[in-house]
Protein backbone atom coordinates (compact mmCIF):
# COMPACT_ATOMS: atom_id res chain seq x y z
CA UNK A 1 99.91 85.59 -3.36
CA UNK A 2 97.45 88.73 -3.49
CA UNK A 3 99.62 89.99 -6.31
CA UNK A 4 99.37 86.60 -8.36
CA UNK A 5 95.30 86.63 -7.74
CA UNK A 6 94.91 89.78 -8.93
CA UNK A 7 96.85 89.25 -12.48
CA UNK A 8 94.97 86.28 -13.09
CA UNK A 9 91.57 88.53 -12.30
CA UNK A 10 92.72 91.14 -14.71
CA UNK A 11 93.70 88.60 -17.48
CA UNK A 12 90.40 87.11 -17.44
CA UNK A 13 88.69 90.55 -17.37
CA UNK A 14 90.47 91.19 -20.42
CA UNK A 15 89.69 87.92 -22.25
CA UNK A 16 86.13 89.11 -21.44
CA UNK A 17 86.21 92.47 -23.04
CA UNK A 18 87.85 90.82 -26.49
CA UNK A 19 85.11 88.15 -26.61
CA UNK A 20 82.35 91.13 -26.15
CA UNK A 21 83.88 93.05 -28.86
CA UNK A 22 84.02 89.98 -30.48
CA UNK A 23 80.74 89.18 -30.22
CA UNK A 24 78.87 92.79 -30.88
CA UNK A 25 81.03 92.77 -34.09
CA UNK A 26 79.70 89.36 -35.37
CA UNK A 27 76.29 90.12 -34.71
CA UNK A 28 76.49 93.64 -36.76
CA UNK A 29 78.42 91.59 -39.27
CA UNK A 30 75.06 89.06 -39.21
CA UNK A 31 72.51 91.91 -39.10
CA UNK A 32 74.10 93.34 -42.44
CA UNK A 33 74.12 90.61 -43.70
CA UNK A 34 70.64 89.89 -43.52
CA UNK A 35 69.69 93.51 -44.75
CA UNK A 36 71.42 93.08 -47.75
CA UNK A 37 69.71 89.60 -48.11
CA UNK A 38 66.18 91.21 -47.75
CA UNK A 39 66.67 93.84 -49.93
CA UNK A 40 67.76 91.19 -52.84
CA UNK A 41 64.37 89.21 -52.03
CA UNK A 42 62.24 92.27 -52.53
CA UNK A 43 64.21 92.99 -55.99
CA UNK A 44 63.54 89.42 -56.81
CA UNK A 45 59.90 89.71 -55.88
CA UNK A 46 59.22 93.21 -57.70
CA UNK A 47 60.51 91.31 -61.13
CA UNK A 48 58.28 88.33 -60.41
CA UNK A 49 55.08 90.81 -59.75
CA UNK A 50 55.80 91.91 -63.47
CA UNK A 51 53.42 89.40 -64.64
CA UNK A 52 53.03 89.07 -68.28
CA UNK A 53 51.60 92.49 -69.61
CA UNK A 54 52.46 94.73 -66.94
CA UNK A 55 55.52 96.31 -66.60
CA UNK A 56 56.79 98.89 -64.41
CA UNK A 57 59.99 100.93 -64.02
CA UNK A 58 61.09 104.26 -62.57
CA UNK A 59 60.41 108.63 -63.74
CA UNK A 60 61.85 111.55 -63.52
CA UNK A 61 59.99 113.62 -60.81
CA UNK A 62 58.48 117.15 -62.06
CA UNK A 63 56.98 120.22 -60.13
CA UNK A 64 53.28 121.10 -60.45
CA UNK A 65 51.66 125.09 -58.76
CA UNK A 66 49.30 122.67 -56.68
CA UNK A 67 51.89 119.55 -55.99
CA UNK A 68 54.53 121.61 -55.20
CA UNK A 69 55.31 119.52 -52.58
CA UNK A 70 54.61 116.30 -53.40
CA UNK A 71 56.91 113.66 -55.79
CA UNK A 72 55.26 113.53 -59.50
CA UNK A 73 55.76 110.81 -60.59
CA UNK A 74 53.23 109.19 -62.22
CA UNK A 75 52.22 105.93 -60.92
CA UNK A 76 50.98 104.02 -64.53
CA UNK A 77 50.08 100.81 -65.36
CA UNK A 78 49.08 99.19 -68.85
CA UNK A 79 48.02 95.74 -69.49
CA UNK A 80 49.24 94.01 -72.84
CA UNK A 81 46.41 92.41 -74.98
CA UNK A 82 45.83 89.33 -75.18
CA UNK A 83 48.24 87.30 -77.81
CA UNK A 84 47.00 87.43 -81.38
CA UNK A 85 44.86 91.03 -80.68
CA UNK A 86 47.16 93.37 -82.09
CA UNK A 87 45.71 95.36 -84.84
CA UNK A 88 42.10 94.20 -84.08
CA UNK A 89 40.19 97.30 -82.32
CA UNK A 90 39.66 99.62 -85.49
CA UNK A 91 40.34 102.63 -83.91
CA UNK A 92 43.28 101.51 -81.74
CA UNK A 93 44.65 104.14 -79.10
CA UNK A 94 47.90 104.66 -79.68
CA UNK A 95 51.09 105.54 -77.11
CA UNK A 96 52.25 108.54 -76.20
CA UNK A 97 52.01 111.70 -79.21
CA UNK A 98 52.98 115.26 -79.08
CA UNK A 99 51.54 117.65 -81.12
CA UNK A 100 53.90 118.33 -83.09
CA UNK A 101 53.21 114.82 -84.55
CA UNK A 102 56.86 113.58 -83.88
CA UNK A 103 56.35 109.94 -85.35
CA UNK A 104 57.59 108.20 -81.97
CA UNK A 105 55.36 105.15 -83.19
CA UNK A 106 55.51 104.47 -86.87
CA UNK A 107 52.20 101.81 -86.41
CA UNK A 108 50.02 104.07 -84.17
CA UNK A 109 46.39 104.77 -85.35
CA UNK A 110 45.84 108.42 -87.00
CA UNK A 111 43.09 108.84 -84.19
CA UNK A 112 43.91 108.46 -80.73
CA UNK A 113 43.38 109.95 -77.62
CA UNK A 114 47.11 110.66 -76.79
CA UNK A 115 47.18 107.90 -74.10
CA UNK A 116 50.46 107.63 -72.84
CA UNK A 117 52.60 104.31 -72.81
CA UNK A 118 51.17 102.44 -69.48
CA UNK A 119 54.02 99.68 -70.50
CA UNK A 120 57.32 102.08 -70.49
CA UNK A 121 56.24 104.50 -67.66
CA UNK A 122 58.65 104.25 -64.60
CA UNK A 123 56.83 104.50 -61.14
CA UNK A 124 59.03 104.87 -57.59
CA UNK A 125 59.62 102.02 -55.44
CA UNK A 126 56.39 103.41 -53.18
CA UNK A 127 54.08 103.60 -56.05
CA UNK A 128 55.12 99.82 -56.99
CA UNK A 129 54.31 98.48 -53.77
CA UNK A 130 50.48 100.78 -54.33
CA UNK A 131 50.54 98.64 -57.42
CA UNK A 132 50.76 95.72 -56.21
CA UNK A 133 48.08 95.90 -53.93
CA UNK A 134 45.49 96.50 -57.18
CA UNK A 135 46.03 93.03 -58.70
CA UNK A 136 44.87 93.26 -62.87
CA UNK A 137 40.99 92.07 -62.53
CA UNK A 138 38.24 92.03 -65.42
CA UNK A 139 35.43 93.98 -63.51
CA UNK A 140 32.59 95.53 -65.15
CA UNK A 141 29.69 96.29 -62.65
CA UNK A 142 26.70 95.31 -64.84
CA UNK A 143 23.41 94.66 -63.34
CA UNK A 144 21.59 91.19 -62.85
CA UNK A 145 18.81 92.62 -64.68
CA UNK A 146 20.67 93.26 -67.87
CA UNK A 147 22.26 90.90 -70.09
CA UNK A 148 25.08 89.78 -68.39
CA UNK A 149 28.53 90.43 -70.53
CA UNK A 150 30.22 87.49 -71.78
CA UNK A 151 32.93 87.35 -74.47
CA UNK A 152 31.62 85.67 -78.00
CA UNK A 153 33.18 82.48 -79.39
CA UNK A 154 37.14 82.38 -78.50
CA UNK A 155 39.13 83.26 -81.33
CA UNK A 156 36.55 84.98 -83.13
CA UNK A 157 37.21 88.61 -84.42
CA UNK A 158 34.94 90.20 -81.80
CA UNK A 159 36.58 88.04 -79.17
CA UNK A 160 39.99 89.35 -79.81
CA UNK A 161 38.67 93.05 -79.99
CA UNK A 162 36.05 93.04 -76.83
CA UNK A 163 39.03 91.17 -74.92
CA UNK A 164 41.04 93.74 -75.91
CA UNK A 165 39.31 96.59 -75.20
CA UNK A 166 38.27 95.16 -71.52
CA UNK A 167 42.48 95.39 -70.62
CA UNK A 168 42.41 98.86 -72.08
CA UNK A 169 39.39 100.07 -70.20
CA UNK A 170 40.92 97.99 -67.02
CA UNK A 171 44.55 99.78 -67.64
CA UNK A 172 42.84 103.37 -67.08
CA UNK A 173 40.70 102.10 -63.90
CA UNK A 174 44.25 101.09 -62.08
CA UNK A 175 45.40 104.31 -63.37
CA UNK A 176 42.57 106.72 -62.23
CA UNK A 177 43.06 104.93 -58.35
CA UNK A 178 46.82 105.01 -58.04
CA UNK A 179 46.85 108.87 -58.74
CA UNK A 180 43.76 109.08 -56.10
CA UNK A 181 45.97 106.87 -53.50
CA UNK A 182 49.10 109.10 -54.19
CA UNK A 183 47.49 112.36 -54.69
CA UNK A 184 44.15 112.29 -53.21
CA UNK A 185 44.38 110.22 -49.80
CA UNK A 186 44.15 112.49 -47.26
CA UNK A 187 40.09 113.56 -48.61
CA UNK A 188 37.14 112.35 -46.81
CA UNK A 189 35.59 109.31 -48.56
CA UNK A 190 31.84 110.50 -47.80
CA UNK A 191 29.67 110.86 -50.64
CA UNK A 192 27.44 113.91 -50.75
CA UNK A 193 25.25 115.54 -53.16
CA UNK A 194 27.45 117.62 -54.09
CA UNK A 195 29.61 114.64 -55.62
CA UNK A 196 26.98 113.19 -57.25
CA UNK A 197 25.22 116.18 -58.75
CA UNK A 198 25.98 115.82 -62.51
CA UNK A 199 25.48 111.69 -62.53
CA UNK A 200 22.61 110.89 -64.57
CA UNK A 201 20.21 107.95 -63.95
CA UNK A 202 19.03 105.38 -66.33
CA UNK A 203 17.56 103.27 -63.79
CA UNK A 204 16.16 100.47 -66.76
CA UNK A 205 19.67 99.23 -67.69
CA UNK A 206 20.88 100.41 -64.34
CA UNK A 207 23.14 102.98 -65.88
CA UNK A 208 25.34 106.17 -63.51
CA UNK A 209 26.15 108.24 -66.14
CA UNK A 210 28.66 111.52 -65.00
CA UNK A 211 28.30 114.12 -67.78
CA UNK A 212 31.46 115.81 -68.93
CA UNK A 213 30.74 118.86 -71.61
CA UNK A 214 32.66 119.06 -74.85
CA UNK A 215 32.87 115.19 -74.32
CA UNK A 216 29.97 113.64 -76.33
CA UNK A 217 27.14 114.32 -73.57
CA UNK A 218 24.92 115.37 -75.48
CA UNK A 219 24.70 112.46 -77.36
CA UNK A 220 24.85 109.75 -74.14
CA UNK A 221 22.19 112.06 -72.80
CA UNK A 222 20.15 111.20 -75.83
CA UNK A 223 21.21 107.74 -75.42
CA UNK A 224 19.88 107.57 -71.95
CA UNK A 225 16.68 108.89 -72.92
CA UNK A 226 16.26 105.81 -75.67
CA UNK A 227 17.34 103.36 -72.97
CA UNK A 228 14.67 105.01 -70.98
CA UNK A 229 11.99 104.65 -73.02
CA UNK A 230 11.74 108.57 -73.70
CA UNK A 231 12.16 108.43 -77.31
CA UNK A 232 12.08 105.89 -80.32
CA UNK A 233 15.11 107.75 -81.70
CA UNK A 234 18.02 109.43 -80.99
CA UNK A 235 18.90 111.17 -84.20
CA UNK A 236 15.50 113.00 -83.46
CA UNK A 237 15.94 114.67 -80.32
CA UNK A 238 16.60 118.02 -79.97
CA UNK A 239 19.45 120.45 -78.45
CA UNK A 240 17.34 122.44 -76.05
CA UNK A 241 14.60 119.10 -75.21
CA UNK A 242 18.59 116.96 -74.35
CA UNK A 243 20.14 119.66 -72.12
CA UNK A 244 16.86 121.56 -70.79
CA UNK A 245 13.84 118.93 -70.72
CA UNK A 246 14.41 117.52 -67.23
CA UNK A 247 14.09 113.98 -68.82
CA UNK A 248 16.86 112.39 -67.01
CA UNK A 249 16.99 112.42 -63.54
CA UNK A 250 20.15 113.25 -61.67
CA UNK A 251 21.62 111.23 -58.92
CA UNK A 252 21.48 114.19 -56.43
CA UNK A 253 17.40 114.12 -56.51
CA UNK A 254 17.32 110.88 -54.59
CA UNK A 255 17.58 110.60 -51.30
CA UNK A 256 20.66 109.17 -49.24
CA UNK A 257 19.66 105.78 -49.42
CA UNK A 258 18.62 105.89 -53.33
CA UNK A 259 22.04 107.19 -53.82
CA UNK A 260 24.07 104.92 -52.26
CA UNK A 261 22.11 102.02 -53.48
CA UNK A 262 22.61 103.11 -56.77
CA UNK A 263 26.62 103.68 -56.81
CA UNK A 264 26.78 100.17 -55.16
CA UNK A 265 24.95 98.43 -57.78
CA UNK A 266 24.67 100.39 -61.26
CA UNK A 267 27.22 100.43 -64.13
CA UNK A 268 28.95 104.00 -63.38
CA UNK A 269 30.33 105.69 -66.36
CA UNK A 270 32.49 108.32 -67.42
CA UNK A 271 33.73 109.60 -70.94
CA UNK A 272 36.77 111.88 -70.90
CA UNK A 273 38.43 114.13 -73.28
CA UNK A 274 42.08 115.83 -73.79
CA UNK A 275 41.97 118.57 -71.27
CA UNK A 276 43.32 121.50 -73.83
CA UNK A 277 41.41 120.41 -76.74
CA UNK A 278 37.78 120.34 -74.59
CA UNK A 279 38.43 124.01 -73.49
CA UNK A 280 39.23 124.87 -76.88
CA UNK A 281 35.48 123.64 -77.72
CA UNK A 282 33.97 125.35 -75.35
CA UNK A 283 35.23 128.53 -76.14
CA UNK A 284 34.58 128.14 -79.78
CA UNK A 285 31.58 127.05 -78.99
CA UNK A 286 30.19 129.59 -76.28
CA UNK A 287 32.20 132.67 -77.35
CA UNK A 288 32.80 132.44 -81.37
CA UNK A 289 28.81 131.89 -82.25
CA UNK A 290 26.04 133.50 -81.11
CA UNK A 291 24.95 132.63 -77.23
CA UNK A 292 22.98 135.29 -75.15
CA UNK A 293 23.61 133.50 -72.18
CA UNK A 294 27.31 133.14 -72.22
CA UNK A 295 28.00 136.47 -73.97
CA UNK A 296 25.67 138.42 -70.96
CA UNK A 297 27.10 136.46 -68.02
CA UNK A 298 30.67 135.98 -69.26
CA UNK A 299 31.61 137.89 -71.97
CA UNK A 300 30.98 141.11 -70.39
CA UNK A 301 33.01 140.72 -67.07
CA UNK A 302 35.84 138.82 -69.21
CA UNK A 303 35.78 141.64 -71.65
CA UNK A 304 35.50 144.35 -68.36
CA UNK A 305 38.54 143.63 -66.89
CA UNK A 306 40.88 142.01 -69.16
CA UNK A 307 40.55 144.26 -72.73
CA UNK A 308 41.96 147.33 -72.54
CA UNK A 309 39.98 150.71 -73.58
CA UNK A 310 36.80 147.89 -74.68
CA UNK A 311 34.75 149.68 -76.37
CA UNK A 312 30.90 150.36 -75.35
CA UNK A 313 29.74 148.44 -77.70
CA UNK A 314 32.01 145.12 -76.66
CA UNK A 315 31.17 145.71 -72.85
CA UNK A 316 27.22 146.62 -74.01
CA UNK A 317 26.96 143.33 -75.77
CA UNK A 318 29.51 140.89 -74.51
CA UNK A 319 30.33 139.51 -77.20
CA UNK A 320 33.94 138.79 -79.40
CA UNK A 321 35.88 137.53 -76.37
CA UNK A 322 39.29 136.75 -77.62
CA UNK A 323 40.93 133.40 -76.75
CA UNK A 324 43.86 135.04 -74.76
CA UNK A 325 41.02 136.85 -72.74
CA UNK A 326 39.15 133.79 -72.22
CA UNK A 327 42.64 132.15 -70.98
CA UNK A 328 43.38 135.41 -68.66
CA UNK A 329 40.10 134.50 -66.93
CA UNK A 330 40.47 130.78 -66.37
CA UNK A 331 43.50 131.58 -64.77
CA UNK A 332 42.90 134.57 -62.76
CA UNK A 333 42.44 133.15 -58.71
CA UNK A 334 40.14 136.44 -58.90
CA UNK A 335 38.17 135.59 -62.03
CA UNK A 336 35.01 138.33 -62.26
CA UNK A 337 32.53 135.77 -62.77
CA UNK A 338 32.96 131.61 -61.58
CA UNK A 339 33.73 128.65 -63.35
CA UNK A 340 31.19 126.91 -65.77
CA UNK A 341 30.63 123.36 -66.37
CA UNK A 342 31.52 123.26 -69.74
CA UNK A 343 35.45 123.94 -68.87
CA UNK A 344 35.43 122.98 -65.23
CA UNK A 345 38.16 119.95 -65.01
CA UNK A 346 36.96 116.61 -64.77
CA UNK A 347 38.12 115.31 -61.52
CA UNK A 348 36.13 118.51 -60.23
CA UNK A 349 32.79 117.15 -62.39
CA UNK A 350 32.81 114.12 -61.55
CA UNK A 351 34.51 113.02 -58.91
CA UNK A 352 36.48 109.89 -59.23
CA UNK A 353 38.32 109.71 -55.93
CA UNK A 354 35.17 109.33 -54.28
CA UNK A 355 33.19 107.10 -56.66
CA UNK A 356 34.84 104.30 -58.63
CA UNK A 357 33.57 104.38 -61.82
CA UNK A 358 33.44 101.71 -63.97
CA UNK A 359 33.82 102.42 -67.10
CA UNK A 360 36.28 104.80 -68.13
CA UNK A 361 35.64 106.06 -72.15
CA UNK A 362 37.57 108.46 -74.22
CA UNK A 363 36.22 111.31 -76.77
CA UNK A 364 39.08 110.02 -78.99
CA UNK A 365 37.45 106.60 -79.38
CA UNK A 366 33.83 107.39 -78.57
CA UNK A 367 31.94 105.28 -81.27
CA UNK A 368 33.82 102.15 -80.43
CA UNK A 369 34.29 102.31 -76.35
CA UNK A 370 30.55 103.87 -76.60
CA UNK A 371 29.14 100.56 -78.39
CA UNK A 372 30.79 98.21 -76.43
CA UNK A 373 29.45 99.68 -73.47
CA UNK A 374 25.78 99.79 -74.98
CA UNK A 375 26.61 95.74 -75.57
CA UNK A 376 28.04 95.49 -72.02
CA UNK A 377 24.93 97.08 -70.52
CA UNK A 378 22.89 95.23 -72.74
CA UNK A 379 21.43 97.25 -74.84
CA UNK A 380 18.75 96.58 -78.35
CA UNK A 381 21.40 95.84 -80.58
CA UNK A 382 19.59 97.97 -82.55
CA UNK A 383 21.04 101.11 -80.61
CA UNK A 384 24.11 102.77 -81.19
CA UNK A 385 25.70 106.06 -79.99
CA UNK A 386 24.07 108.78 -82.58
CA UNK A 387 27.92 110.94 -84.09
CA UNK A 388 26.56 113.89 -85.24
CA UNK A 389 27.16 117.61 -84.55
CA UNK A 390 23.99 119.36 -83.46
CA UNK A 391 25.01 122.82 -82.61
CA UNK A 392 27.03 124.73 -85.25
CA UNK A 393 27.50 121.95 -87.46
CA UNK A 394 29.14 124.00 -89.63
CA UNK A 395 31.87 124.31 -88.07
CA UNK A 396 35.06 122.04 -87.89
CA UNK A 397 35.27 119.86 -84.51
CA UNK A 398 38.10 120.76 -82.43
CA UNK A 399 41.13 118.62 -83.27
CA UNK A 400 44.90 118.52 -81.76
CA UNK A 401 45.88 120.87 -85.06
CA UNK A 402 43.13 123.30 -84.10
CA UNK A 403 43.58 123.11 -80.63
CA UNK A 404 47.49 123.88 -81.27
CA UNK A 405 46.54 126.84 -83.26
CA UNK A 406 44.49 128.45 -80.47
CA UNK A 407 47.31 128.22 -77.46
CA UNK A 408 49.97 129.49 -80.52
CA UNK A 409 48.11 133.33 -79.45
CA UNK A 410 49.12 132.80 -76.07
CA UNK A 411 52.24 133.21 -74.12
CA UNK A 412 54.56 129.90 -73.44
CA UNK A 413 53.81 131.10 -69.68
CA UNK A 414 50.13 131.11 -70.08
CA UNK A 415 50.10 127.77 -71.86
CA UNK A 416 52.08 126.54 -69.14
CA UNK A 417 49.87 127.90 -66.53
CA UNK A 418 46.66 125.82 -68.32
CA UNK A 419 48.40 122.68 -68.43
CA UNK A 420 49.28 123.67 -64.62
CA UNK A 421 45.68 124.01 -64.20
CA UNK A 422 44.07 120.77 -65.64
CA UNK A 423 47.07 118.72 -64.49
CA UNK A 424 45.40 116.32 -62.56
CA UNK A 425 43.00 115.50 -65.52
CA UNK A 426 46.19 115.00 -67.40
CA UNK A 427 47.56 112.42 -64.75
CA UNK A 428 44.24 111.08 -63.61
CA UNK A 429 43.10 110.42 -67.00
CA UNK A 430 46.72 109.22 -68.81
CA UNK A 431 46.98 111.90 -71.55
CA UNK A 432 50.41 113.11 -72.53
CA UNK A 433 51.75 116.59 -72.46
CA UNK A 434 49.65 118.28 -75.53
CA UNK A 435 53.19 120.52 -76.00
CA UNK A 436 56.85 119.28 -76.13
CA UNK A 437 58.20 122.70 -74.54
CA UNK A 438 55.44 122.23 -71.18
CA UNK A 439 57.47 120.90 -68.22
């Protein structure tokens, strides 16, 4: 009888053990199941964020000397114009170009700022979800005491172009804060003077203006002083009365509560310029003409420790730095005299992971973007953004063929190195690589 109890115990036991296994396989089966189910909804849901004029996909990552570590991949976004816009702006900014002028785009504008393709740039799976927390937004911070922007009649020409324009300008303000998020997140968000040190103030027409050299500051700085009431003209103000008048007030000579006031409610502006062809300005323009000031406190040291056997009269004078020596220094971690303002890289100038500027302009469009923005802010229609070259007007401005010609007397290592070295203005900023052999 004992015997018979106990088999009928151990059969049950058994029946137990099958109906766990069972059981724990089922619910691994289920769990799978529904993993592979999630993972379909979030495909489903990344194709239905592509809303009509943004689309995103996926890059090759690349290596930087100061993102070593981190995944390159550029996190870009580009909104499509509005339907009927195309060929409207009349100096449109084309895709991606190399310098070697590789005709990628058989449409694109001769003049462009070497944007790259927001629409065909892959970003990774962590950038998409950043993405998707910066919904596509018309904002343009312009003050209640200007003439608030509106678009003119729909379907008129100017329509089509401001409307245009305002996605463009929109495009590279998701662009700037996705490569702040990926790159830059782990800074302190305080605002100090330091930050806000080369912002100008037009306080009239409520204007932040950050000044980037070798970018058409001069002429906004003349600009400013119009709005300001400084001068009738800007055609007739001088060089030295622009850059060493003290006619425009900085943001950095208010105090903390004038500051933060000011970023909350003005207009904040920025123009930028290739990264490669604004050095090559600046040393034409500091090192090829005559300049005391540059020649005494950089030319000497530069020509000190990089030119072998100088002679006295080179290291006496300072004068006929060579472009490869002017590249030596920028790259030397123990340069013999600091960085200056006029090739300093923009995200250094300016700031823009700390203050969201508004308006983001480009060199290579500067009359147009620099109009619409004098409309925007309200400006006398009368005004417009003076073009011409007040300091060595003789000579050619700097263009992607001269600007090639200068890094052609430098090694493919040094050139390299540069782009290395103003990489973040390159991915900050959406410019393509200058040179088809940089990696």
């Amino acid at each position: 009888m004992w015997m018979k109890w106990r088999m009928m115990v151990d059969s049950l036991c058994g029946r137990r053990r099958r109906l766990s296994c069972s059981f724990w396989f089922l619910l691994l089966f289920a769990a799978g199941g529904l993993l592979l189910f999630i993972h379909q909804q979030e495909q489903s849901e990344m194709v239905q964020q592509q809303a009509p004029g943004v689309k995103l996909v996926s890059t090759p990552r690349q290596s930087r000397e100061t993102l070593s570590t981190q995944d390159q991949a550029k996190a870009q976004m580009y909104p499509e114009p509005p339907p009927g816009a195309e060929g409207i702006l009349s100096s449109l900014i084309p895709p991606m170009q190399f310098p070697n002028f590789e005709k990628r785009r058989q449409n694109s504008a001769s003049r462009g700022s070497r944007e790259q393709d927001m629409v065909s740039v892959r970003v990774s799976k962590r950038q998409r979800k950043l993405l998707k927390t910066s919904p596509l937004v018309y904002h343009v911070n312009v003050s209640s005491s200007s003439t608030l922007f509106s678009y003119p009649a729909s379907g008129s020409f100017l329509h089509r172009s401001w409307k245009k324009l305002a996605h463009i300008l929109e495009g590279r303000r998701q662009m700037m804060k996705a490569v702040c998020a990926k790159y830059k997140s782990s800074i302190s968000r305080t605002i100090t003077r330091h930050h806000v040190k080369n912002i100008y103030v037009e306080d009239k027409y409520k204007l932040l203006y950050c000044q980037v050299p070798k970018a058409g500051c001069s002429n906004w700085k003349r600009t400013l002083m119009v709005l300001a009431g400084q001068a009738a003209d800007a055609q007739s103000i001088k060089h030295d009365t622009v850059h060493y008048g003290n006619h425009l007030k900085t943001l950095d000579s208010f105090d903390r509560q004038g500051i933060m006031k000011r970023l909350e409610s003005y207009t904040k502006v920025i123009f930028v310029r290739e990264p490669l062809e604004r050095i090559v300005s600046a040393y034409r323009d500091k090192f090829e003409n005559p300049n005391n000031y540059y020649h005494s406190l950089f030319g000497k040291p530069i020509i000190s420790k990089y030119r072998v056997n100088a002679s006295r009269a080179a290291l006496s004078s300072g004068s006929g730095v060579t472009f490869q020596e002017f590249v030596q220094y920028l790259l030397d971690v123990h340069r013999p005299v600091g960085m200056d303002i006029h090739w300093e890289q923009v995200n250094q100038l300016c700031n823009p992971c700390h203050i969201d500027y508004d308006f983001i302009g480009k060199f290579e469009n500067m009359e147009e973007e620099s109009n619409f923005l004098l409309r925007l802010a309200g400006a006398p229609r009368n005004l417009t953004l003076p073009s011409f070259k007040d300091r060595n007007p003789n000579d050619k401005r700097t263009s992607t063929q001269i600007t090639k010609k200068y890094f052609s007397q430098v090694s493919t290592l040094e050139r390299q190195r540069v782009y290395d070295f103003y990489y973040m203005d390159y991915l900050m900023f959406n410019y393509s690589k200058p040179f088809k052999d940089l990696y």
